[in-house]
Structure formats: C-alpha cells, structure tokens
Protein backbone atom coordinates (compact mmCIF):
# COMPACT_ATOMS: atom_id res chain seq x y z
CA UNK A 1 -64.45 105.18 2.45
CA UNK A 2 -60.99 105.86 1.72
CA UNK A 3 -61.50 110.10 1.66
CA UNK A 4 -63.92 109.49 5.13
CA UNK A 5 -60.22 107.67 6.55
CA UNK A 6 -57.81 109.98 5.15
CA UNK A 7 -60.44 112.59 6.92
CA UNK A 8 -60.32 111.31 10.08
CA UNK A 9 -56.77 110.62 9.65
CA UNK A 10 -56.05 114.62 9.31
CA UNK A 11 -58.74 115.43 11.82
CA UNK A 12 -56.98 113.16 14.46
CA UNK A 13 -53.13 115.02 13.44
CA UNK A 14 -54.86 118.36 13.22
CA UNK A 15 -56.05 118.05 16.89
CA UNK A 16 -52.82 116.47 18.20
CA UNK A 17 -50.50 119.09 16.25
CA UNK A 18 -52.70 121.89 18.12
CA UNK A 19 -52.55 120.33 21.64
CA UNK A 20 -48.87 119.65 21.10
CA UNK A 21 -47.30 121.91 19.48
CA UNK A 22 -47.87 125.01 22.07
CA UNK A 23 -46.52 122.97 25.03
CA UNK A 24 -43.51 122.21 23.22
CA UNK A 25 -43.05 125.54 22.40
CA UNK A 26 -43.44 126.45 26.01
CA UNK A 27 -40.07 124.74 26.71
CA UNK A 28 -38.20 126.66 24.24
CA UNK A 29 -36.06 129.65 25.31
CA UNK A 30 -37.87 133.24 24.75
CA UNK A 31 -37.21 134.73 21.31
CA UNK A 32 -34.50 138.09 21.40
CA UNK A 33 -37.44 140.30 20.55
CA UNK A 34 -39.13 139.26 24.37
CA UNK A 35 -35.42 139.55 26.19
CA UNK A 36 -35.15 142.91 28.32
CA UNK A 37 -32.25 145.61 27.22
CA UNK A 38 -30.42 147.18 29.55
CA UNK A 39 -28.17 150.43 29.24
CA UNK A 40 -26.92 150.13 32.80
CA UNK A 41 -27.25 148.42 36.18
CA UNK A 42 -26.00 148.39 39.84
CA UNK A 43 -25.60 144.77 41.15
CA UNK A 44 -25.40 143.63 44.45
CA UNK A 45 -23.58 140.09 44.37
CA UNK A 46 -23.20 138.24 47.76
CA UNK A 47 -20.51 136.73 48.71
CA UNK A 48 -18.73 134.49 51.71
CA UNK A 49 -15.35 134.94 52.33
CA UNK A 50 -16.14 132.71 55.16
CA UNK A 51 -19.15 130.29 56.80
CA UNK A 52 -19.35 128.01 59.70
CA UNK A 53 -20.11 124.55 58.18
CA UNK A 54 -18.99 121.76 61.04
CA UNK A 55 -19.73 121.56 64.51
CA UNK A 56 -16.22 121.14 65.45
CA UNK A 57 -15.23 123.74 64.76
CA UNK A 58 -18.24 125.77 66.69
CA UNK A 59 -17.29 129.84 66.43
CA UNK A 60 -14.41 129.49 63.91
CA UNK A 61 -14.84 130.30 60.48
CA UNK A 62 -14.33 127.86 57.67
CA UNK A 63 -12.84 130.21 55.04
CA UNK A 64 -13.42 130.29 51.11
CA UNK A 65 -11.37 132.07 48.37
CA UNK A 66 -14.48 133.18 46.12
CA UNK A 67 -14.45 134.45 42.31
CA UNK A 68 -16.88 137.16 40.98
CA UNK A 69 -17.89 136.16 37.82
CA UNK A 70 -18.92 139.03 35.58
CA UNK A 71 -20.28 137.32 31.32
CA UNK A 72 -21.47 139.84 29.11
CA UNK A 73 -24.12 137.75 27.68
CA UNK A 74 -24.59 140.01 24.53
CA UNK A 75 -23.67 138.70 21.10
CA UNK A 76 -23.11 141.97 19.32
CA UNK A 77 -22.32 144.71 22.05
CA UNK A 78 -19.41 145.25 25.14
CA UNK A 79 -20.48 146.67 28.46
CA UNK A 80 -18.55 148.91 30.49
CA UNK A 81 -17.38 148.13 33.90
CA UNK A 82 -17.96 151.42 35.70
CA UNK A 83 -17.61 149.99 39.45
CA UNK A 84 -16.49 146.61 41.35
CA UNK A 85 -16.28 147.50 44.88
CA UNK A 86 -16.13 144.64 47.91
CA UNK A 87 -18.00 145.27 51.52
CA UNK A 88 -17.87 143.80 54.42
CA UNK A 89 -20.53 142.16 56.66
CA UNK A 90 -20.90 145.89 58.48
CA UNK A 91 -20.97 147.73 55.06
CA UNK A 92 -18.02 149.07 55.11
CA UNK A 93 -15.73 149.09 51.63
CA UNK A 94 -12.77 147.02 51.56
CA UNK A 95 -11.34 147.15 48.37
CA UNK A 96 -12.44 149.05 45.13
CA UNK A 97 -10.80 146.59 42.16
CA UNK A 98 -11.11 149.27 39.65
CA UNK A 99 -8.99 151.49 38.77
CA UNK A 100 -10.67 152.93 35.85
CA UNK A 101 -13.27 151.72 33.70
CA UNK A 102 -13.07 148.33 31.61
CA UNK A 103 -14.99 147.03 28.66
CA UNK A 104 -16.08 143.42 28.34
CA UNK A 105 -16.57 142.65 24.89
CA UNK A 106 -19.56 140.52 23.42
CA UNK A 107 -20.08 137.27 24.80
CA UNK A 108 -16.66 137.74 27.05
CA UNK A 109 -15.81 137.81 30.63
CA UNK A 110 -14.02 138.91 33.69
CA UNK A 111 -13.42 137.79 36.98
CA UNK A 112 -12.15 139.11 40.29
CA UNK A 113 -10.73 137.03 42.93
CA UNK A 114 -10.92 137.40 46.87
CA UNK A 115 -8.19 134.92 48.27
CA UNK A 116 -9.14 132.48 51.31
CA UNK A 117 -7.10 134.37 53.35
CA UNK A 118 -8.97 137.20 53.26
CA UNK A 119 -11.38 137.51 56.29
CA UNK A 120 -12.19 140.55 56.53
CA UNK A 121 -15.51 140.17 54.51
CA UNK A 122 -17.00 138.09 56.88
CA UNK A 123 -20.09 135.73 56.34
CA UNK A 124 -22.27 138.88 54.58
CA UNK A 125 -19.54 140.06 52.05
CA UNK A 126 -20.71 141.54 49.15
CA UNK A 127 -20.00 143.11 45.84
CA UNK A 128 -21.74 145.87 44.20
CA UNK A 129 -20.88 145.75 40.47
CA UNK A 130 -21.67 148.72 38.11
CA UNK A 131 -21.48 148.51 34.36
CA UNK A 132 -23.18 150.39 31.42
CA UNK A 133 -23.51 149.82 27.61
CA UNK A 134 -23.55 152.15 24.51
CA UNK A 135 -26.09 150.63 23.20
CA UNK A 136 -28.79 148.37 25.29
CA UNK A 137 -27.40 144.59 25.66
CA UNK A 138 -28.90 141.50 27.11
CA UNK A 139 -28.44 141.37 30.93
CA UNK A 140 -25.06 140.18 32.03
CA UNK A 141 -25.00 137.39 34.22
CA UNK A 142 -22.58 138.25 37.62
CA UNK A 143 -22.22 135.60 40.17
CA UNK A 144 -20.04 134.89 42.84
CA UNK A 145 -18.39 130.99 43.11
CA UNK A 146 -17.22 130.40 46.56
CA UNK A 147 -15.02 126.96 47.11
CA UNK A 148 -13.08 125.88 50.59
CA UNK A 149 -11.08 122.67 50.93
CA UNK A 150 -10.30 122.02 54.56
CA UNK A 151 -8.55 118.64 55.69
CA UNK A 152 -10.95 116.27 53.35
CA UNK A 153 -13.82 118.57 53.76
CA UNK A 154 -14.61 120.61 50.77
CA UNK A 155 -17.62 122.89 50.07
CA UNK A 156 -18.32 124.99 46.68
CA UNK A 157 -21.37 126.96 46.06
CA UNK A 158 -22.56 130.12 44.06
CA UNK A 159 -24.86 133.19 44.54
CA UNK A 160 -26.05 135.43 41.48
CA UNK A 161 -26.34 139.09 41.51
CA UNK A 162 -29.21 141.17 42.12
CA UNK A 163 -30.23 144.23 41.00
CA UNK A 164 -30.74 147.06 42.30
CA UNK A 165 -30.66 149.97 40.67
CA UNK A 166 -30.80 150.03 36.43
CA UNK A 167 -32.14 151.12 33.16
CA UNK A 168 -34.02 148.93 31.04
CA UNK A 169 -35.11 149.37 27.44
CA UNK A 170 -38.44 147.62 26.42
C-alpha cells in the first residue's frame, strides 16, 4: 500500500512539475544565446519639442525640454556613436550634436538635451541616431524623455527609437 501511495504521490508531482514548470519558464527573460547582435544601426527616435495639451490655450504650443537617452545595453562591448542629428517637423536638420565620433562603453550611457526653449522642432521632431560596434553587442536601448511644467500643469512622457536601417548577427 505504502509503494502504490508513494506512486501516486510521484505520479501526481511528475504531472504538476511538467504542466508547471514550462509556463514558469515562459516568464523568464530569453537566454543571451536567443538575444539578436548587432554591428550597427540607424535609429529614428521621435521627439516633441512641443504639443498642444489644453484647450486654453487652442493654437499655442505647450513646450517641453526633451532628453535623448542613448544605454549601451552590452555587458562586455562599447558602441560607437557615428551620428546624432535633430530634424524638424518638415525634415529639415537642425543641429548635428556630433562633432566626431564617441564610444559608449559597456553597460554606459549618454544623453543629449534639447532645451524647452527650443521650438524649432515642432510637434514631429526627431532624431536619427547612428552607432556601430567592433564586435556585435546587444541592441542599445535610445529613447527620448520629454517633460513640460507649465503654471501647475505638468506632462512627462517617452518614445523609443526605431530602426531603420542595421546589421544584425544571428
């Protein structure tokens, strides 16, 4: 009786451990060996240097100073910043903040800063970020933080990078 128990017993953790255990696997992160490699990328970030947010103030812009965010997510390799160049809503480049190129080292990061007076982005400002690696790294993650404090009115918000243009390494 006791081996027909201890049977059943096993049988019954046996069946839970196999219905379990893959679904909480399924919430863990994916292992390095599934992450993509990249040698290089072109990312277009968006950004708001201004929106309209309140009725009251109808046509006039409420602007934002906004911070691209640039984290080399990559524990053993730097990237190279090749480009950071800001647009306007027409296309047209405002600013390149480059000079020459810059390396972000593993796991660091950067940031460039449009001020709230700055309005000639517009609503559809954008960055295009280029960077590439020596060896292939785990994407970066580039965002852009936007924040505004008018009167006791304040709005904060982010947009991540997309690319458009890269090289990735299976």
């Amino acid at each position: 009786m006791t081996k027909l128990l201890f049977s059943r017993h096993m049988h019954c953790k046996m069946v839970l451990f196999t219905m379990v255990f893959p679904l909480l696997l399924s919430g863990l992160p994916a292992r390095a060996e599934g992450i993509n490699r990249w040698l290089n990328q072109t990312v277009y970030v968006p950004l708001y240097s201004n929106i309209y947010a309140d009725e009251r103030y109808r046509n006039r812009p409420f602007n934002l100073t906004a911070t691209l965010s640039i984290r080399n997510t990559d524990p053993a390799n730097g990237l190279t910043l090749k480009r950071v160049d800001y647009y306007d809503s027409h296309g047209k480049l405002l600013k390149n903040y480059l000079e020459k190129p810059i390396t972000i080292g593993p796991l660091a990061s950067t940031r460039y800063i449009v001020q709230e007076s700055e309005s000639q982005g517009g609503s559809g400002a954008k960055f295009i970020v280029g960077w590439s690696a020596q060896q292939p790294v785990s994407e970066p993650i580039i965002e852009s933080i936007m924040i505004g404090t008018k009167l006791q009115q304040g709005i904060s918000f982010l947009s991540r990078g997309k690319v458009i243009k890269g090289e990735s390494v299976p």
